[in-house]
Protein backbone atom coordinates (compact mmCIF):
# COMPACT_ATOMS: atom_id res chain seq x y z
CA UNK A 1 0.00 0.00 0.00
CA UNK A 2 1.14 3.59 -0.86
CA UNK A 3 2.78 5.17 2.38
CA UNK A 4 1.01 7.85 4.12
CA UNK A 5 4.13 9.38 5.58
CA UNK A 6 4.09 13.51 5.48
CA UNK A 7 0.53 13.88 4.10
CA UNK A 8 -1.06 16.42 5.22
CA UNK A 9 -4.50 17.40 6.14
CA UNK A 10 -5.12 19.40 2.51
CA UNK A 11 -3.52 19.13 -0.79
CA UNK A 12 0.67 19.81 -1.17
CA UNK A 13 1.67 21.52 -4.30
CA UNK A 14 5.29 21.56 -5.44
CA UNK A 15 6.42 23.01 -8.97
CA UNK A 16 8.50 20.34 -11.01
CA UNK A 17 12.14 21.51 -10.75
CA UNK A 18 14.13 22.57 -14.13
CA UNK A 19 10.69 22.69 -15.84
CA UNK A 20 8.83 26.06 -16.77
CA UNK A 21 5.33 24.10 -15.91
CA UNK A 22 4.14 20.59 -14.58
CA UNK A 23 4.14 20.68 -10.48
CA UNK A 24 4.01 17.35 -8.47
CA UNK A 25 0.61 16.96 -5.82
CA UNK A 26 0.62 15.30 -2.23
CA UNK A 27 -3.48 14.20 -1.75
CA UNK A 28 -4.10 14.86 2.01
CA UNK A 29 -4.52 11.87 3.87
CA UNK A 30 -8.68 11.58 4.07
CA UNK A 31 -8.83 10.90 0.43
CA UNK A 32 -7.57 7.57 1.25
CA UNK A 33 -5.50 7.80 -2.01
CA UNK A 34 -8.31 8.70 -4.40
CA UNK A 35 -8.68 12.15 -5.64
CA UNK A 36 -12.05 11.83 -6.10
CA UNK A 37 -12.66 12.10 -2.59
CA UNK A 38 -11.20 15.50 -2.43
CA UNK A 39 -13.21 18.16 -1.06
CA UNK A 40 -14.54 21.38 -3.11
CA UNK A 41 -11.67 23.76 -1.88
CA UNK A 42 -9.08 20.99 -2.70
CA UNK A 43 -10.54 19.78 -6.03
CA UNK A 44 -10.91 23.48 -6.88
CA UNK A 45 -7.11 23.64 -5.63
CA UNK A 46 -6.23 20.71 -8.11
CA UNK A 47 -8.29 22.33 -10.75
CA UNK A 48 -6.63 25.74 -10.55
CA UNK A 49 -3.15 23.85 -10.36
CA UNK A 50 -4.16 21.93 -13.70
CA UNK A 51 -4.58 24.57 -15.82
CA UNK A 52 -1.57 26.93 -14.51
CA UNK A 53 1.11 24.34 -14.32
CA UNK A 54 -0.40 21.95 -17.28
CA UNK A 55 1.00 18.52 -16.07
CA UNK A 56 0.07 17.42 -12.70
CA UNK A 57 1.85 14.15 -11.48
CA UNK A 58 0.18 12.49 -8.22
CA UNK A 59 1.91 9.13 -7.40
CA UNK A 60 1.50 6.40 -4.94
CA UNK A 61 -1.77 5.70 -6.77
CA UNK A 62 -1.41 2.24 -8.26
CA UNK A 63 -4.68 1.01 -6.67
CA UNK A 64 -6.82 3.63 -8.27
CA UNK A 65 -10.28 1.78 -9.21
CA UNK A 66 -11.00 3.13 -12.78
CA UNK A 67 -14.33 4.42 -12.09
CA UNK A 68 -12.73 6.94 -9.74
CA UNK A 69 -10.40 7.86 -12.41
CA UNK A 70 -13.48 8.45 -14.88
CA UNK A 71 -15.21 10.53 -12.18
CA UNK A 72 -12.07 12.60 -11.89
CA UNK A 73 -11.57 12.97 -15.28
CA UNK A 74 -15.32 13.86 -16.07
CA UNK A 75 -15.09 16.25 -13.28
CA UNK A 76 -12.83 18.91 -14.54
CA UNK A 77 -15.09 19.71 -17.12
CA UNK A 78 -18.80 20.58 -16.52
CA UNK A 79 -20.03 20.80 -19.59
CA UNK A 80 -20.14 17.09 -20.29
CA UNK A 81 -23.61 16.25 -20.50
CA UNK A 82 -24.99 12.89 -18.59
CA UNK A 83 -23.95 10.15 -20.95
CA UNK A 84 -26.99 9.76 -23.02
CA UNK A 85 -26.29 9.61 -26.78
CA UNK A 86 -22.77 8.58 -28.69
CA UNK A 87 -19.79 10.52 -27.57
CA UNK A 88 -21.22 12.01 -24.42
CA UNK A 89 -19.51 10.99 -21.82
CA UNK A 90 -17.60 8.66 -23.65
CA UNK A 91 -14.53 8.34 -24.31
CA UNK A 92 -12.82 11.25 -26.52
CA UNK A 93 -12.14 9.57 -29.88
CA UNK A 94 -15.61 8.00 -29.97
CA UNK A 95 -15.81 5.20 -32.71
CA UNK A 96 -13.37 6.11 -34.57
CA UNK A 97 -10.68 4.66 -32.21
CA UNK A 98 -11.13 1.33 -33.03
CA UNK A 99 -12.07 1.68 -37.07
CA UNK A 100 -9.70 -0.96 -38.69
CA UNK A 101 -8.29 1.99 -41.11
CA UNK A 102 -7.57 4.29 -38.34
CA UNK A 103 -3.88 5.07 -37.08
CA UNK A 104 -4.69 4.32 -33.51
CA UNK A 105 -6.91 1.12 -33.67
CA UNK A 106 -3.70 -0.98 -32.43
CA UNK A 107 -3.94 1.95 -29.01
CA UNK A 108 -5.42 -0.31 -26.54
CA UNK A 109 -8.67 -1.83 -25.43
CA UNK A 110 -11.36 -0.44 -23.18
CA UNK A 111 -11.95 -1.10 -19.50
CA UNK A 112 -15.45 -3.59 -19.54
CA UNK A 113 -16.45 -2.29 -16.24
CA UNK A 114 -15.63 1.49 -17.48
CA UNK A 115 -15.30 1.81 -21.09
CA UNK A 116 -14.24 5.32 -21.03
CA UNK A 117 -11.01 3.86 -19.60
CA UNK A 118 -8.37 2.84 -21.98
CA UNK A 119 -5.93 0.09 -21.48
CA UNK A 120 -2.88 0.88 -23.09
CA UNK A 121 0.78 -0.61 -23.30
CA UNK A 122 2.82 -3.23 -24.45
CA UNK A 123 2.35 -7.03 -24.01
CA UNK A 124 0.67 -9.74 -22.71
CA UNK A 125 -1.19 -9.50 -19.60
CA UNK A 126 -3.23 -12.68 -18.01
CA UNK A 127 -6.77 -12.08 -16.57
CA UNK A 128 -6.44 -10.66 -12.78
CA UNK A 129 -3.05 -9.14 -13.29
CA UNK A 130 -2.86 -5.93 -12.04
CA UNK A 131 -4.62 -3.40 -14.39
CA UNK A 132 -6.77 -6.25 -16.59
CA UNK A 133 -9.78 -6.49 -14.40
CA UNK A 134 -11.61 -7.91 -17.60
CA UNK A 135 -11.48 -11.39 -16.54
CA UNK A 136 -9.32 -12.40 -20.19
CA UNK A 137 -6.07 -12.23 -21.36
CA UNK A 138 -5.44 -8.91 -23.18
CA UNK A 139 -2.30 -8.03 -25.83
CA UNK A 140 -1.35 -4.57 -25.72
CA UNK A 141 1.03 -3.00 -28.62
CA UNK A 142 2.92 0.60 -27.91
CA UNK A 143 3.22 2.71 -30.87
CA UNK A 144 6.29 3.13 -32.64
CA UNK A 145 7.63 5.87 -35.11
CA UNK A 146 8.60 2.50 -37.13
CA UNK A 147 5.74 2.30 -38.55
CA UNK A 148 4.25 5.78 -38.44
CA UNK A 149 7.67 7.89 -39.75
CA UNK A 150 8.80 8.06 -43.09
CA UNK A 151 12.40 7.64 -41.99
CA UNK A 152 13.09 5.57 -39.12
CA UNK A 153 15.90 4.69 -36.79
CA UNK A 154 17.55 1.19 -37.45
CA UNK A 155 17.21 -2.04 -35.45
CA UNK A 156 20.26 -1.20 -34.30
CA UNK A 157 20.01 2.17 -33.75
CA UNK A 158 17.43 1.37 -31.48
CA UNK A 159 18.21 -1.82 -29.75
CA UNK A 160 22.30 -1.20 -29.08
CA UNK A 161 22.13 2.46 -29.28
CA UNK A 162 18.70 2.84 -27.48
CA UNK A 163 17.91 5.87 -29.74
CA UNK A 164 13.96 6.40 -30.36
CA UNK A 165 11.60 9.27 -31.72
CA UNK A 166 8.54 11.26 -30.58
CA UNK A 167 5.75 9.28 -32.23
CA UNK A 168 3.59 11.97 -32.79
CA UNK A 169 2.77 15.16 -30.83
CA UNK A 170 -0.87 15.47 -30.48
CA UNK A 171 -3.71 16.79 -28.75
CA UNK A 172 -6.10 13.91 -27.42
CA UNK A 173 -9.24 14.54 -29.67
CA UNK A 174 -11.28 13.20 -32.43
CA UNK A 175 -10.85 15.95 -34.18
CA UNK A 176 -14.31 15.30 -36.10
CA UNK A 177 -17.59 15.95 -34.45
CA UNK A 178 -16.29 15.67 -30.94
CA UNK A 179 -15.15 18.47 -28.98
CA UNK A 180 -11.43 18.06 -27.54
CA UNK A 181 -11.46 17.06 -23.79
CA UNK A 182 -10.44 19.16 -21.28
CA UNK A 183 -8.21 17.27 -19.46
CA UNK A 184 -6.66 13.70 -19.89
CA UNK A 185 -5.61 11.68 -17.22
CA UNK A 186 -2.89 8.88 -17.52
CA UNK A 187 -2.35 6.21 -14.75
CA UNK A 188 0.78 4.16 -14.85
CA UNK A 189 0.13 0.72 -13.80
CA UNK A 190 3.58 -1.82 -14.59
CA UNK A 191 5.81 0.68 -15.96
CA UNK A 192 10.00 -0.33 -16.93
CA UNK A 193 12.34 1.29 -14.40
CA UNK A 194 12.99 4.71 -14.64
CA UNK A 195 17.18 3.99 -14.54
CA UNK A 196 16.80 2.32 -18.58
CA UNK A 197 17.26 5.63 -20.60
CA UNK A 198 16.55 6.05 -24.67
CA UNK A 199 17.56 8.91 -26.80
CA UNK A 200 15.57 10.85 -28.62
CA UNK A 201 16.99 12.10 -31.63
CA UNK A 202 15.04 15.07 -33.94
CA UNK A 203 15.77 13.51 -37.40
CA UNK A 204 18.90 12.84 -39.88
CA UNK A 205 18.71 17.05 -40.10
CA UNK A 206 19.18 17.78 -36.74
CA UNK A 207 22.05 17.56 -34.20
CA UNK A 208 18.97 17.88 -31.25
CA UNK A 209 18.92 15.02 -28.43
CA UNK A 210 17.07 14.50 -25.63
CA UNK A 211 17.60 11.70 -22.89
CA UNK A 212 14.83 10.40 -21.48
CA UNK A 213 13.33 7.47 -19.23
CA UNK A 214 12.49 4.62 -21.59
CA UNK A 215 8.67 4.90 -22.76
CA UNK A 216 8.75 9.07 -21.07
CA UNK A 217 5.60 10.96 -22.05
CA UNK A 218 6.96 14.30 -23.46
CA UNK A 219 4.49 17.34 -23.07
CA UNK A 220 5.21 20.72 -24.37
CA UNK A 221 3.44 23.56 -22.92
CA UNK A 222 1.16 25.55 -25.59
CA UNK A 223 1.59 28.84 -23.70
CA UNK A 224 5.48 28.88 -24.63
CA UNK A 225 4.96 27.74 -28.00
CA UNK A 226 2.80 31.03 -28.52
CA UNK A 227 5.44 33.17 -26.87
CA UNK A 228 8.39 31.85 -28.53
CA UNK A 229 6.56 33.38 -31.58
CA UNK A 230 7.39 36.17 -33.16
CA UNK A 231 4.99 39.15 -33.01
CA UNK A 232 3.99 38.47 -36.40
CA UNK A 233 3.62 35.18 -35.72
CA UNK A 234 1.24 35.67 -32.90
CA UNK A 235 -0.95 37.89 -34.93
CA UNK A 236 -1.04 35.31 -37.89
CA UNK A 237 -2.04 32.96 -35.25
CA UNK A 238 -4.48 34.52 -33.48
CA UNK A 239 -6.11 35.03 -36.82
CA UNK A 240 -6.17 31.56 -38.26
CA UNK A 241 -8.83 28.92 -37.90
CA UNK A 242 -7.30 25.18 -38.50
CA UNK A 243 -9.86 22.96 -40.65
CA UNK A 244 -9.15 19.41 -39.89
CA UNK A 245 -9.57 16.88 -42.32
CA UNK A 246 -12.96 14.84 -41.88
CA UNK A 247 -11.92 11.18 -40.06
CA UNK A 248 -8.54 12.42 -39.52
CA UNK A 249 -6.75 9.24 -38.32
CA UNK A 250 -7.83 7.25 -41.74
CA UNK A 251 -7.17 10.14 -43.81
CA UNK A 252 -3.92 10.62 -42.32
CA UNK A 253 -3.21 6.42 -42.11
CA UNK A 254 -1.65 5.56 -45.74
CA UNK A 255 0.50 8.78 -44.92
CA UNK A 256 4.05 9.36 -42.80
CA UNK A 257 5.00 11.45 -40.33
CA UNK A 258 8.24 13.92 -40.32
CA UNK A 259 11.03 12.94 -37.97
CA UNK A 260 9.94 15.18 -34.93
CA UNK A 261 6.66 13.64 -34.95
CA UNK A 262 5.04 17.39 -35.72
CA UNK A 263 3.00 16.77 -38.95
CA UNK A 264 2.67 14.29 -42.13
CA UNK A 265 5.33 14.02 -44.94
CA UNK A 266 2.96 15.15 -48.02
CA UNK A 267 3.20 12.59 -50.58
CA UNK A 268 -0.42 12.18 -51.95
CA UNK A 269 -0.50 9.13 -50.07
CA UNK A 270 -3.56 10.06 -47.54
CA UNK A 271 -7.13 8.41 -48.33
CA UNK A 272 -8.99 10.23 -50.64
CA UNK A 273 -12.40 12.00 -49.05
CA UNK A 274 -14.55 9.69 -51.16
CA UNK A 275 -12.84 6.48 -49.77
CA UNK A 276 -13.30 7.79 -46.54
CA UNK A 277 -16.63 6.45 -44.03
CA UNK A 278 -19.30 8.45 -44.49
CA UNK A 279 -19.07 11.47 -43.11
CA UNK A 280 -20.75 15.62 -42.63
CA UNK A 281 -19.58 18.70 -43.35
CA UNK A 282 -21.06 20.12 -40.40
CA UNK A 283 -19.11 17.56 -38.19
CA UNK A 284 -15.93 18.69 -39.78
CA UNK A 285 -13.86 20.39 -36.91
CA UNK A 286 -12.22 24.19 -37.31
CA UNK A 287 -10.50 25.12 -34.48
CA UNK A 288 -8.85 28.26 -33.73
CA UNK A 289 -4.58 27.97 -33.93
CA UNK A 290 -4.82 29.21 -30.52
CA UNK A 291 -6.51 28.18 -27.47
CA UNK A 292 -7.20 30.48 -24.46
CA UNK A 293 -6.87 29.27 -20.95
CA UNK A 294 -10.09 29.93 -18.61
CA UNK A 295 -7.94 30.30 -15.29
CA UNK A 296 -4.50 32.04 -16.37
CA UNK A 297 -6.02 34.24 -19.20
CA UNK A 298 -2.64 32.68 -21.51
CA UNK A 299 -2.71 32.06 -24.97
CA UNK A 300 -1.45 28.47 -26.12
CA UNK A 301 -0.61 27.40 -29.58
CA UNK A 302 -2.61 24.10 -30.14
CA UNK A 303 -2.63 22.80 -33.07
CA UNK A 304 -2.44 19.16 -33.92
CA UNK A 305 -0.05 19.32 -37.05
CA UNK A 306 -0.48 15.26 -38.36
CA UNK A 307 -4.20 15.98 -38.36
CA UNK A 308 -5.15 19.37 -39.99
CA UNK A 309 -6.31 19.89 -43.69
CA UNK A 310 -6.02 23.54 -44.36
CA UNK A 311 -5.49 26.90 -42.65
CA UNK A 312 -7.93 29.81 -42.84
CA UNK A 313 -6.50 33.38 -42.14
CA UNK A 314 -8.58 36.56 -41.60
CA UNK A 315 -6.62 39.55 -43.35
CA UNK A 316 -6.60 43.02 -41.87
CA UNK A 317 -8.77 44.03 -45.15
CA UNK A 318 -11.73 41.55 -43.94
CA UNK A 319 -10.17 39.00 -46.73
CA UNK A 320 -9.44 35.20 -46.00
CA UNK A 321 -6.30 33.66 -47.07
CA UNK A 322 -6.67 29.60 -47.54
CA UNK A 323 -3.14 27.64 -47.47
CA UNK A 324 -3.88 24.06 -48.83
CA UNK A 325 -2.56 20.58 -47.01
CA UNK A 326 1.12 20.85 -48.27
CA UNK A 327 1.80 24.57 -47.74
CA UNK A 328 -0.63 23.95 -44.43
CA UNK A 329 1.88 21.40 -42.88
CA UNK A 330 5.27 23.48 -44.12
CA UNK A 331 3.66 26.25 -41.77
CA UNK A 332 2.06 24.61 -38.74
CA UNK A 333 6.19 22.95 -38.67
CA UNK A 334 7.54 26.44 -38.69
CA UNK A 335 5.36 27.86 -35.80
CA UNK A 336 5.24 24.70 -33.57
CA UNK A 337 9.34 23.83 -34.13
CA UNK A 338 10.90 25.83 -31.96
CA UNK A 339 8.75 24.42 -28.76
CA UNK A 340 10.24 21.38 -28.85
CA UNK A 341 13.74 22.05 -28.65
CA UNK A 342 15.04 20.08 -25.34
CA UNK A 343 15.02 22.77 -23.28
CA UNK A 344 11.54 23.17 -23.77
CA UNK A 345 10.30 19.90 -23.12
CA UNK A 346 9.33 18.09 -20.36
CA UNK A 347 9.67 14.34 -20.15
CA UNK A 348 7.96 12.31 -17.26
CA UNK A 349 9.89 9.29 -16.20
CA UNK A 350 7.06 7.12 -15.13
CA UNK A 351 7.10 5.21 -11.66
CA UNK A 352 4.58 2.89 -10.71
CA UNK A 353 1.31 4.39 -9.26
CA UNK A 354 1.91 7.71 -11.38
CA UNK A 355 -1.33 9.50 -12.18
CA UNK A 356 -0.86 12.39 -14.60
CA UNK A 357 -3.69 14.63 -15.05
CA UNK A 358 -2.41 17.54 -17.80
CA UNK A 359 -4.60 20.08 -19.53
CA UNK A 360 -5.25 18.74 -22.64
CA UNK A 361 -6.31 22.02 -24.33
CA UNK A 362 -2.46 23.67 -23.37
CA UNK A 363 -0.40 21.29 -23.94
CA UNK A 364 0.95 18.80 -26.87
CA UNK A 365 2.69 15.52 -25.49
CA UNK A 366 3.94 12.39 -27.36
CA UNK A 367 4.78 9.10 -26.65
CA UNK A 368 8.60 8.00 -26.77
CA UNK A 369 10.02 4.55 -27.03
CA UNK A 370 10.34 1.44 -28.64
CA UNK A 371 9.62 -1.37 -26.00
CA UNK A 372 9.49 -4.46 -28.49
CA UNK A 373 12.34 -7.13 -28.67
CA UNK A 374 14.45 -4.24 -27.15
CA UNK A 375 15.48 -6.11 -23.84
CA UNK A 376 19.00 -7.78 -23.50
CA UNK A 377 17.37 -11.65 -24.13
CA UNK A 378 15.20 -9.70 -26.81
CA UNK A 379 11.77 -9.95 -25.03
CA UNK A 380 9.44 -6.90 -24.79
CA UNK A 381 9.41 -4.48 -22.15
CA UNK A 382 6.40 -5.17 -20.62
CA UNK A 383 3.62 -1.63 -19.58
CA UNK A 384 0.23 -1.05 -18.73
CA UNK A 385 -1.34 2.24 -18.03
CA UNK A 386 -5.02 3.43 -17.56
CA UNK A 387 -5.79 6.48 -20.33
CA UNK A 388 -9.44 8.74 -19.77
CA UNK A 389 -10.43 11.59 -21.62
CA UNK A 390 -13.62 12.57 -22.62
CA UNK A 391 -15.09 14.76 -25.34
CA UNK A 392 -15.92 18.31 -24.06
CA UNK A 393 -19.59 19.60 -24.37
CA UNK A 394 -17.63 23.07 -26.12
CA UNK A 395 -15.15 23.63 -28.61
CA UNK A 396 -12.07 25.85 -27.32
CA UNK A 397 -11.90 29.38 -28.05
CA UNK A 398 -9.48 32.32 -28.34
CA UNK A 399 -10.63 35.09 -25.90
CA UNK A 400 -8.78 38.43 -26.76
């Protein structure tokens, strides 16, 4: 059982050290290691501390029951209506997660007991193990830039050199009909040991590395991706709507991803519109390029570069400029870039019991690793984690 040494009677907040965001939470002790049980002034502590430092890490919480995660999660955002219909209260890809054409129908399987609960990781896990409470054996498969990337790192690059990639840096959303959850919240279950390291290297182009905990999440806060901007930038930004393409993860699937895991290589390769499932104009996202936060009044860049279609800009003369896919992805890289240079990122070396909570609607994060055939008798790392997010009620706006 999680110790209870040094909790306190309400919640401890500590900013991450070396990082510009992400803080670290102590529950007090009459939670009884479930945030759920918070009380309003905490909870209203924790959400306050979610939206100004991003990335929230509370650990010790191995144990959590994933209907207390799903309450938690659901919590943060009030204008989920009562799950009623499909995509309410669901969880935030809807359907579309587990289409056989999509990019992330190999992400997981679903909690039976609470299918807005994803189970996500890498191997084989027997029924009653800790984390598969759905009474069967379940596989798990962690993504890997192998088979996402146009260029990839070697099997020896990566098993002797223990060099990987981001695998894509995303927001968690649908991106089509659904609104983009507020908040996501990660639970690490079996996780490697944080000592194994990987590095993360930015392409054949660039001399950037970044060492990392084998299988880190990397997040990247949105707020300093709009202030590294310049002040052009900013006000092309804060004038540009992002259209994203209708079923973006089987549009995008034929398709590969740059080296930094930012956007799509443009080939011609994604599916064409009338191959696609059926699908509505009206459900067609556009999302403004930036996002403002409801507690700190920031601006964040959010875009989600693999995913978008075109860019619509409002000219000081009333006039709107349209950039098309290609010229669309060569600017979305230019603008989101610089924010992940290593100094900017932040890479959480998971421990067992980890719960992450970060504000999905300022930040970007990516998974990291390669955790197949990679271990000195050439087994797989073995990891399971709990994912929730659920599909807001609103879209994000820009508040100037």
């Amino acid at each position: 059982m999680p110790s209870t040494e040094n909790k306190s009677s309400s919640i401890s907040i500590t900013p991450l050290p070396k990082h510009k965001f992400g803080c670290k939470i102590q529950l007090p002790e009459y939670c009884n290691n479930d945030p759920i049980n918070l009380n309003d002034n905490d909870f209203n502590q924790l959400f306050e501390a979610v939206h100004k430092y991003l990335v929230v890490v509370i650990p010790g919480l191995a144990e959590l029951k994933p209907k207390s995660q799903y309450l938690l999660t659901k919590k943060f955002d009030p204008t989920i209506p009562e799950p009623k219909g499909e995509g309410f209260g669901g969880y935030g890809h809807g359907k579309e997660f587990r289409h056989e054409q999509s990019v992330l129908r190999k992400d997981g399987t679903s909690v039976k007991s609470q299918p807005q609960v994803q189970i996500l990781g890498q191997g084989t896990f027997t029924a009653g193990e800790p984390g598969n409470e759905n009474g069967e054996d379940i596989s798990l498969t962690h993504p890997s830039h192998t088979s996402f990337h146009k260029d990839v790192l070697t099997p020896d690059e990566i098993k002797h050199e223990h060099k990987t990639r981001f695998y894509r840096w995303h927001i968690d959303s649908a991106l089509y009909e659904l609104s983009p959850p507020v908040v996501t919240t990660l639970l690490g279950i079996k996780v490697p040991p944080a000592t194994q390291t990987n590095t993360i290297t930015y392409g054949r182009d660039s001399d950037d590395q970044l060492e990392v905990a084998q299988g880190a999440t990397c997040f990247v806060s949105g707020a300093e991706a709009f202030r590294l901007l310049s002040d052009e930038q900013k006000e092309y930004a804060l004038n540009t709507t992002i259209e994203y393409a209708p079923h973006p993860y089987i549009f995008i699937s034929p398709a590969r991803a740059t080296s930094d895991g930012l956007t799509m290589v443009s080939e011609g390769k994604e599916t064409p519109f009338d191959e696609l499932p059926a699908w509505e104009e009206q459900k067609v996202k556009k999302l403004p390029m930036v996002w403002t936060n409801p507690v700190t009044k920031q601006h964040h860049l959010q875009i989600h570069g693999c995913c978008l279609f075109k860019l619509h800009t409002k000219k000081s003369d009333g006039s709107v400029s349209i950039l098309d896919l290609e010229d669309s992805r060569k600017k979305v890289h230019s603008l989101m870039r610089p924010a992940i240079a290593p100094q900017n990122v932040l890479a959480h070396a998971w421990g067992e019991g980890d719960l992450v909570i970060f504000f999905n609607r300022g930040v970007w994060h990516s998974v990291t690793g390669e955790f197949k055939g990679v271990k000195s008798d050439g087994q797989d790392e073995r990891r399971l984690m709990h994912q929730c997010n659920i599909a807001s009620g609103v879209d994000p706006k820009t508040t100037l």
